[in-house]
Protein backbone atom coordinates (compact mmCIF):
# COMPACT_ATOMS: atom_id res chain seq x y z
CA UNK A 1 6.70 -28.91 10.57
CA UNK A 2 5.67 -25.26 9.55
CA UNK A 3 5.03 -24.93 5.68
CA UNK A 4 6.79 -23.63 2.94
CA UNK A 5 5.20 -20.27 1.61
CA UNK A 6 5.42 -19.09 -2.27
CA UNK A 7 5.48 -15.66 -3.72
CA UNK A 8 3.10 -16.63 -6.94
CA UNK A 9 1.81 -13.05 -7.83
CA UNK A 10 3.26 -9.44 -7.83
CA UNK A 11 1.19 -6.43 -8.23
CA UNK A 12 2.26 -2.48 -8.19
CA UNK A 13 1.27 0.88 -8.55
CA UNK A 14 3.70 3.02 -8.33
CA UNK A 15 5.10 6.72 -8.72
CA UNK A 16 7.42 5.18 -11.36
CA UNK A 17 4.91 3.07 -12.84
CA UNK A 18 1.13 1.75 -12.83
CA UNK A 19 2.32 -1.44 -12.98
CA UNK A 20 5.08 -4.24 -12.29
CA UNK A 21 6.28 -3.91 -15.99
CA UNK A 22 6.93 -0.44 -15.83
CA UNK A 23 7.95 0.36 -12.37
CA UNK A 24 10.52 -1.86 -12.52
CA UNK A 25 11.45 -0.77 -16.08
CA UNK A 26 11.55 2.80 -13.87
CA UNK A 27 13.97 1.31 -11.16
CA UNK A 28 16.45 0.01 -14.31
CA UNK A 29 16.43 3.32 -15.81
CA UNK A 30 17.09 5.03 -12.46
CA UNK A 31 14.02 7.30 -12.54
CA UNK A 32 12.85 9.44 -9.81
CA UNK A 33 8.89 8.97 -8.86
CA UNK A 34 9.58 12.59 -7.16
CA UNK A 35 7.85 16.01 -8.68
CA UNK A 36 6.05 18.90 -7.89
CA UNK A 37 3.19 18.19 -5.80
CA UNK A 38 -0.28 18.48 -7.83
CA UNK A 39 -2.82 16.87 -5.50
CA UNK A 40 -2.95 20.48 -3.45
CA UNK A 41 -1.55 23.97 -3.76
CA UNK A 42 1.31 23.61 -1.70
CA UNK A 43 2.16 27.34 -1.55
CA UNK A 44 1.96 27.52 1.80
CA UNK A 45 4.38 24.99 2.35
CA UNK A 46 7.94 24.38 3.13
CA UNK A 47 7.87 21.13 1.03
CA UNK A 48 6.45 21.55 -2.43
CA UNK A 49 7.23 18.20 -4.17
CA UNK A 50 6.05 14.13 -3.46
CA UNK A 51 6.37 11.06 -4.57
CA UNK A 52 3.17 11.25 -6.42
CA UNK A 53 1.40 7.74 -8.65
CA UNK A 54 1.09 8.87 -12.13
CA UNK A 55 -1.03 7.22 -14.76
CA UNK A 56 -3.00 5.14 -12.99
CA UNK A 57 -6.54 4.44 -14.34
CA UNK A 58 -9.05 3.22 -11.36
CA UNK A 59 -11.47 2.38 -14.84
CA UNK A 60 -9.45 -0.48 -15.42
CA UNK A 61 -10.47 -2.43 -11.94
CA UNK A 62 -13.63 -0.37 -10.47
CA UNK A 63 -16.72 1.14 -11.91
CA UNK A 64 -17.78 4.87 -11.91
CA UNK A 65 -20.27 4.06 -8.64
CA UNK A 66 -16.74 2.29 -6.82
CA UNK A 67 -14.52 5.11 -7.63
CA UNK A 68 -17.08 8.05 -6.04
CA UNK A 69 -17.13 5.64 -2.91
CA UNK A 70 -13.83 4.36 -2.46
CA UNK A 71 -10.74 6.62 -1.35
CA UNK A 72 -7.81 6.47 -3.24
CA UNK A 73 -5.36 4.71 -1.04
CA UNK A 74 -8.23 1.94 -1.30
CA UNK A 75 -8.05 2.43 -5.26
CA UNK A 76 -4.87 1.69 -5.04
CA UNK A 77 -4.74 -1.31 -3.39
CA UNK A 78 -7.17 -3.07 -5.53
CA UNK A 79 -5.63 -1.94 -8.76
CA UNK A 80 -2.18 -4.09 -6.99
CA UNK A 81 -4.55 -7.01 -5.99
CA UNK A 82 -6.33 -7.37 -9.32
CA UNK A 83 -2.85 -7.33 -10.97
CA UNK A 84 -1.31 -9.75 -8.72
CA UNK A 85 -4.03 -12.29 -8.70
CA UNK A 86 -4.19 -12.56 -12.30
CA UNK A 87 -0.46 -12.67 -12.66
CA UNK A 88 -0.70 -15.84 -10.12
CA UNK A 89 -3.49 -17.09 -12.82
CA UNK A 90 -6.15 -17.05 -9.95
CA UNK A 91 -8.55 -14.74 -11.90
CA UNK A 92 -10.04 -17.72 -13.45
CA UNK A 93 -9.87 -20.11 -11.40
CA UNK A 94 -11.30 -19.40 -7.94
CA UNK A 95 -14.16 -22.29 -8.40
CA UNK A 96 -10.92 -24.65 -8.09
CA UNK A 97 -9.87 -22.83 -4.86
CA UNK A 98 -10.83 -23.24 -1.08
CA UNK A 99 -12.12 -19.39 -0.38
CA UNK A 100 -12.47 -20.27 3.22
CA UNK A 101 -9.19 -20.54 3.12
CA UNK A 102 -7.77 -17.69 1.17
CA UNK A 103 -7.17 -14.49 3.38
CA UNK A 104 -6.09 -10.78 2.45
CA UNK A 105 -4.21 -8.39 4.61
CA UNK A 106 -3.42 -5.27 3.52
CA UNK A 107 -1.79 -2.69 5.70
CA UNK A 108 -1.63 0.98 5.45
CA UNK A 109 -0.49 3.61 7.54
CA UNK A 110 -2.87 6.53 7.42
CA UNK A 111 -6.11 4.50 5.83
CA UNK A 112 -8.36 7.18 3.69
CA UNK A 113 -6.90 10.59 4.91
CA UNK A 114 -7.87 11.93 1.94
CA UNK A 115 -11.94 11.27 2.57
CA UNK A 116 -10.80 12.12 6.51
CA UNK A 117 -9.75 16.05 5.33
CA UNK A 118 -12.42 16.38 3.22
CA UNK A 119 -15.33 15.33 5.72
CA UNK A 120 -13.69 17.61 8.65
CA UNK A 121 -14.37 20.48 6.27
CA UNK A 122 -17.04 19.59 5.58
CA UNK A 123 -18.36 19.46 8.82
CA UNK A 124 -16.87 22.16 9.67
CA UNK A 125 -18.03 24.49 7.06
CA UNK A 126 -21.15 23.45 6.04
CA UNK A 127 -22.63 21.15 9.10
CA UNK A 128 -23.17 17.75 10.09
CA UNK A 129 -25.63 17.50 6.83
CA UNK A 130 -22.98 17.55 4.48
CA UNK A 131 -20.77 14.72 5.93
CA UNK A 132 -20.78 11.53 3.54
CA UNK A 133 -22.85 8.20 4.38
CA UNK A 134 -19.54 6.63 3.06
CA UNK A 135 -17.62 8.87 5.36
CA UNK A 136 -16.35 5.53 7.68
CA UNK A 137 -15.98 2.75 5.24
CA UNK A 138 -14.08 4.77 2.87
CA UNK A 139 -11.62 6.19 6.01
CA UNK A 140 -11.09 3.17 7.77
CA UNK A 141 -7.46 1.47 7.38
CA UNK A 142 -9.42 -1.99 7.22
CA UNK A 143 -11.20 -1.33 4.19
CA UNK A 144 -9.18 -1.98 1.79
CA UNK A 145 -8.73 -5.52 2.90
CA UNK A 146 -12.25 -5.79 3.43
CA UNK A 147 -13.37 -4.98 -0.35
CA UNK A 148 -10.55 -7.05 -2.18
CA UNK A 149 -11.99 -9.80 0.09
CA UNK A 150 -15.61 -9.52 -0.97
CA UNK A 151 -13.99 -8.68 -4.80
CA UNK A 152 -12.90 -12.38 -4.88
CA UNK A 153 -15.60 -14.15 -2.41
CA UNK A 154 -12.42 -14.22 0.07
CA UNK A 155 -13.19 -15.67 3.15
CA UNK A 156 -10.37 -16.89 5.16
CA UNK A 157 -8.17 -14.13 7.38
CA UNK A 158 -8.73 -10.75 7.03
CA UNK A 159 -7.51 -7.15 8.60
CA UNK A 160 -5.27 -4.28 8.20
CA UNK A 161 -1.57 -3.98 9.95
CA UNK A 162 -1.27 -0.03 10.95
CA UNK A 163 2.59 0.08 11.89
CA UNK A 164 3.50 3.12 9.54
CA UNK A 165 6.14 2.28 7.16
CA UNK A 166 6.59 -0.63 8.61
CA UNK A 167 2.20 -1.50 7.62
CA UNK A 168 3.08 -3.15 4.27
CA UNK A 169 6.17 -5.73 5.56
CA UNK A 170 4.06 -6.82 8.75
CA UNK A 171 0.92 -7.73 6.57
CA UNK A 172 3.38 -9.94 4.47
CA UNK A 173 5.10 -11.20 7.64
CA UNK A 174 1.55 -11.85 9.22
CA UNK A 175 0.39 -13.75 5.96
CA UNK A 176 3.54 -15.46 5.85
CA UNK A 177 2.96 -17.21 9.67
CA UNK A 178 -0.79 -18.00 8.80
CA UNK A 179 0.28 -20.19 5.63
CA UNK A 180 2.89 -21.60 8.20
CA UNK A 181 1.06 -22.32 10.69
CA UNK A 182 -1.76 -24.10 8.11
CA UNK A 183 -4.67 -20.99 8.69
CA UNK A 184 -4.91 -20.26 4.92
CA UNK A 185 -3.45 -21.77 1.71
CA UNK A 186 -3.61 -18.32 -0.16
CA UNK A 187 -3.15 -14.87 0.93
CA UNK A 188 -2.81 -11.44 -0.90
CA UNK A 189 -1.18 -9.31 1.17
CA UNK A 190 0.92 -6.03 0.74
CA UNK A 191 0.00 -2.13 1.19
CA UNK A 192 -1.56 1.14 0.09
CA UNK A 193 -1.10 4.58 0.87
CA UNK A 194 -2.50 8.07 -0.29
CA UNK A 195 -1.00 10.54 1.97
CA UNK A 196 -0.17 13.40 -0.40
CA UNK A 197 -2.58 15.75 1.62
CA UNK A 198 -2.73 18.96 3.20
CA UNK A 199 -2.69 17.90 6.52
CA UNK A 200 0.14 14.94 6.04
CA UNK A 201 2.03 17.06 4.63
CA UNK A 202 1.86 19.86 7.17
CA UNK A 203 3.00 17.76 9.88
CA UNK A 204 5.27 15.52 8.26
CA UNK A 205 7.10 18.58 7.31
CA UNK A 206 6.44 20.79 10.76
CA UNK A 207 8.42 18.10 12.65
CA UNK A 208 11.59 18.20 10.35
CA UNK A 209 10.78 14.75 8.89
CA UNK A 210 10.67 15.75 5.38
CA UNK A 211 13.43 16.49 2.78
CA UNK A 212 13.24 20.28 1.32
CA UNK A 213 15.43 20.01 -1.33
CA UNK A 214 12.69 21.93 -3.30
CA UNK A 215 15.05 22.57 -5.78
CA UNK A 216 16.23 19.34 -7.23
CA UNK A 217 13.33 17.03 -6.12
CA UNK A 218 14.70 13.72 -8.22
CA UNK A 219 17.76 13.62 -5.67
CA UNK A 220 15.73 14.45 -2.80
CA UNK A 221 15.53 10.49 -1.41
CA UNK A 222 18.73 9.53 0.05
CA UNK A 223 18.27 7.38 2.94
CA UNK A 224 22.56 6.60 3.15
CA UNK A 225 23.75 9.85 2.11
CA UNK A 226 25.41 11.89 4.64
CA UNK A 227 23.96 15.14 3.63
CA UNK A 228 20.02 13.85 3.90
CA UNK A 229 17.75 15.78 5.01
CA UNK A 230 14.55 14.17 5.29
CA UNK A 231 11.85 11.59 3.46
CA UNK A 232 10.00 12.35 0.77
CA UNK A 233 6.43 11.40 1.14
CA UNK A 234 4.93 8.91 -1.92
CA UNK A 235 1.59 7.12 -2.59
CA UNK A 236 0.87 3.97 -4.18
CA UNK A 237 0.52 0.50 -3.58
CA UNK A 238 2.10 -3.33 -3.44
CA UNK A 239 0.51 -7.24 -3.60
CA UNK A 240 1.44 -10.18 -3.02
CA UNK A 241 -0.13 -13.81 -3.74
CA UNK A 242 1.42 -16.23 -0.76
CA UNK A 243 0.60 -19.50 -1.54
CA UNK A 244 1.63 -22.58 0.27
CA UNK A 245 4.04 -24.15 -1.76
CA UNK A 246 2.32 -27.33 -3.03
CA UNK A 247 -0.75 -26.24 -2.84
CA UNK A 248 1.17 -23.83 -5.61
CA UNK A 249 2.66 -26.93 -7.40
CA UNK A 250 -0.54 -28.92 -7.80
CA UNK A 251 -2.79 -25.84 -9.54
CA UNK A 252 0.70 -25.08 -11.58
CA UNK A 253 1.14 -21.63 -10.73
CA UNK A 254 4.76 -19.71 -11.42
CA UNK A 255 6.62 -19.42 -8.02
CA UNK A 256 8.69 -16.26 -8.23
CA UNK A 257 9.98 -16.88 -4.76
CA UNK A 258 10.24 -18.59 -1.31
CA UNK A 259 9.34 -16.54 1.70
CA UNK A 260 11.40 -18.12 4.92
CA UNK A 261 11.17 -15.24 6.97
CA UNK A 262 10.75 -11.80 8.81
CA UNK A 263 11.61 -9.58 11.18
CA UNK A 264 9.43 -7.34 13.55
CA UNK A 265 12.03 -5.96 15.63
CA UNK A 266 11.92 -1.84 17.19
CA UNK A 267 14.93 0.18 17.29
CA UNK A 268 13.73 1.98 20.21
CA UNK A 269 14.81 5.27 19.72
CA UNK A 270 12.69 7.82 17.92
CA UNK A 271 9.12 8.13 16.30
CA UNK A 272 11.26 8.90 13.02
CA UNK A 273 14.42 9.17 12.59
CA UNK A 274 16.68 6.54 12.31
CA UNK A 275 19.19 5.85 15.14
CA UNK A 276 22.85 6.92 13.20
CA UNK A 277 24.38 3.89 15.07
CA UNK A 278 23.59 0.70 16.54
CA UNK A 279 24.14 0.16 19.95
């Protein structure tokens, strides 16, 4: 009989909060995440505004040495892991846990795009010389399930789900069948994304995929409205702590909910848009 999976821990960094408090403090008040974009001088572009994460303070979870080395989607995702394990009251209590058998999937649809742009021009402009040493570890999508592993001494399953917006719900669907099917007792699984770049944005936008309601950017997201035009891209980050549920009960951790399922389905129809109707 497959087992019964837990939601014990919730992490967030949003663009409507840097945290679970105040995101969903956000959603209640019905604020927009959406603004002017800052990360680049969009001048040259059709779509001026994102969904960029304010106020969030890579200090509070990494030193000065991590935050050089470590792209942002990557900064992201541990400042959501290191909230959601200590609100599943892990942080002090992984001598009384099986590490072999806690895993961490995080998925992510572009990895460190960021640190990809900036080494191109750099080799580019200025030569091989100039491209970082920590050019691949801080690109890679895997990485940032590969350093909240080694953050807690985690050393069950571990890997990155690339399935664009879909990244984030497969990583909890895949942690939610490896609980099941008894090949880990914990996992911390969820997403990260950076993607407010030059590049992202210039094809995003290019292909028509973007909103460019430039002009009001708070009612820009409206993914039932008739009149929508578009997505609006947005960085940040979500964990989870799945737990098997009595391995939950016994260490007397808060369950906020019961996972009992997913789905994985395609709609077969278009790299992005939605089909209007279904068949």
């Amino acid at each position: 009989m497959a087992r019964r999976v837990a939601i014990a821990g919730l992490g967030l960094v949003t663009p409507v909060g840097a945290d679970v408090q105040s995101t969903w403090d956000g959603l209640l008040a019905g604020r927009s995440g959406a603004g002017p974009i800052t990360r680049f001088d969009p001048v040259q572009s059709p779509v001026k505004f994102a969904c960029e994460v304010k106020g969030f303070e890579p200090a509070r979870f990494l030193d000065k040495k991590e935050i050089r080395r470590y792209d942002l989607f990557a900064q992201f995702a541990i400042g959501a892991a290191e909230q959601a394990v200590a609100d599943a009251c892990l942080a002090t209590s992984w001598d009384r846990v099986n590490l072999k058998r806690v895993g961490v999937l995080i998925g992510t649809g572009t990895g460190g795009l960021q640190t990809f742009e900036e080494n191109c021009r750099a080799l580019f402009e200025k030569g091989p010389s100039r491209v970082s040493p920590f050019f691949v570890p801080m690109y890679m999508p895997n990485v940032a399930a590969a350093l909240i592993s080694m953050r807690y001494g985690a050393k069950g399953p571990n890997y990155c789900t690339v399935s664009a917006c879909a990244s984030s719900a497969h990583s909890v669907g895949d942690a939610l069948e490896l609980i099941r099917h008894d090949q880990a007792d914990i996992m911390i699984a969820g997403g990260a994304e950076a993607a407010i770049t030059p590049l992202a944005v210039a094809s995003f936008a290019n292909m028509k995929a973007l909103s460019e309601r430039n002009d009001d950017p708070a009612t820009a997201s409206r993914p039932f409205d008739r009149d929508r035009d578009g997505f609006v891209m947005g960085d940040g980050a979500a964990a989870l702590v799945l737990e098997e549920w009595e391995h939950a009960r016994r260490r007397g951790a808060k369950v906020y909910a019961e996972v009992v399922g997913y789905g994985m389905t395609a709609d077969a129809h278009h790299i992005t848009a939605p089909p209007r109707r279904r068949p």
